[in-house]
Protein backbone atom coordinates (compact mmCIF):
# COMPACT_ATOMS: atom_id res chain seq x y z
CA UNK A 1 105.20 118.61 104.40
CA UNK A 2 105.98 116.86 101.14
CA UNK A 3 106.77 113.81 100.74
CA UNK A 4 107.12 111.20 98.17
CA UNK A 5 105.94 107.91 99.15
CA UNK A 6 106.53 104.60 97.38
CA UNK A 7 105.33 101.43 97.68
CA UNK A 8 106.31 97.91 96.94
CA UNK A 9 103.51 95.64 96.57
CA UNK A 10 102.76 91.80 95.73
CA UNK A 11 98.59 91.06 94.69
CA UNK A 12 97.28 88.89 96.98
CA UNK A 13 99.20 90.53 99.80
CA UNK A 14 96.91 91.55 102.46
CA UNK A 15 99.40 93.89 104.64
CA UNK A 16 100.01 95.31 101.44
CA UNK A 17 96.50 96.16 101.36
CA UNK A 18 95.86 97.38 104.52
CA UNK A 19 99.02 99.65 103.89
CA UNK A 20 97.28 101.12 100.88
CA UNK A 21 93.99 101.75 102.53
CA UNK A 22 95.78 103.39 105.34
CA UNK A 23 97.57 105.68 102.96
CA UNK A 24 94.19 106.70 100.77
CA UNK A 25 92.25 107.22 103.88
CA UNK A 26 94.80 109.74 105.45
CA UNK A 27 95.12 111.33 102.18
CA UNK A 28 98.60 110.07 101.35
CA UNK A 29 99.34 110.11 97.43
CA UNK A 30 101.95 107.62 96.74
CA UNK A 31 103.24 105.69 94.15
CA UNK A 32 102.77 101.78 93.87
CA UNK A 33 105.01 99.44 92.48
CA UNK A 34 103.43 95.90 91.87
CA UNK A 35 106.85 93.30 91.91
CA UNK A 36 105.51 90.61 90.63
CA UNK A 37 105.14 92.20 87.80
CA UNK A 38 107.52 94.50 87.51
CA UNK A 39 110.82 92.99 87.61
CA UNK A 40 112.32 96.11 87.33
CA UNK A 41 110.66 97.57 90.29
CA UNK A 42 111.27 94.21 92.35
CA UNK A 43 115.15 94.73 91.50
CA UNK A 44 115.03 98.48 92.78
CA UNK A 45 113.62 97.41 96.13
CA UNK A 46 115.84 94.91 96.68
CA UNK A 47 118.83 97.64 95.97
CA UNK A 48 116.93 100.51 97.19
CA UNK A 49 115.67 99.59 100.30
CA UNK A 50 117.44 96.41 101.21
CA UNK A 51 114.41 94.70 100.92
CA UNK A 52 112.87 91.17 99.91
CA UNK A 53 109.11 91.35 101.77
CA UNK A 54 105.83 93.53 101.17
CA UNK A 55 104.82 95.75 101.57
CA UNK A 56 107.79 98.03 101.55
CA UNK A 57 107.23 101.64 102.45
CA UNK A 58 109.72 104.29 101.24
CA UNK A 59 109.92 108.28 102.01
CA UNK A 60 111.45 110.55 102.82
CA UNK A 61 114.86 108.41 103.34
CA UNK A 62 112.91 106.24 105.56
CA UNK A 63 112.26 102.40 104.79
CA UNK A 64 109.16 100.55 106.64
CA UNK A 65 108.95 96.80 105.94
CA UNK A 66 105.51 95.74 106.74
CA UNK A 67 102.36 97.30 107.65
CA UNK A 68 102.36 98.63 111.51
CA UNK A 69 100.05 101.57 111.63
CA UNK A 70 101.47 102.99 114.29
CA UNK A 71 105.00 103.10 113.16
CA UNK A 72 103.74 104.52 110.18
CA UNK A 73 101.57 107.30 111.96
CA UNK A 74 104.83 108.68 113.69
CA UNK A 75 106.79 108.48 110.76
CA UNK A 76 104.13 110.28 108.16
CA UNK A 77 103.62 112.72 110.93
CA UNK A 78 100.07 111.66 111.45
């Protein structure tokens, strides 16, 4: 199934992390957006996905705030 997956991301975030090693180890390409740096970005999460907190998980029309693996797993299909 295909899927574009974006994330929202801070630096020193380490859910954010976690979130981004679960991706790359279950082969899930997706695109990272880092909002402290990217005001832009920060600004389309907040409208986007009704969201203030990292990491913020988008696809497929679905919006996962925070890193729970197993949430994640049913979601993705995993």
């Amino acid at each position: 199934m295909a899927r574009e997956v974006t994330i929202y991301t801070t630096p020193n975030c380490p859910y954010c992390k976690m979130a981004k090693k679960f991706l790359a180890d279950n082969g899930i390409e997706y695109q990272e957006f880092n909002i402290v740096e990217d005001k832009a970005a920060r600004e389309e999460m907040k409208n986007r996905c009704n969201s203030l907190a990292v990491p913020t998980i988008c696809f497929n029309g679905e919006v996962l705030i925070g890193f729970n693996e197993a949430e994640l797993r049913v979601k993705l299909g995993l």
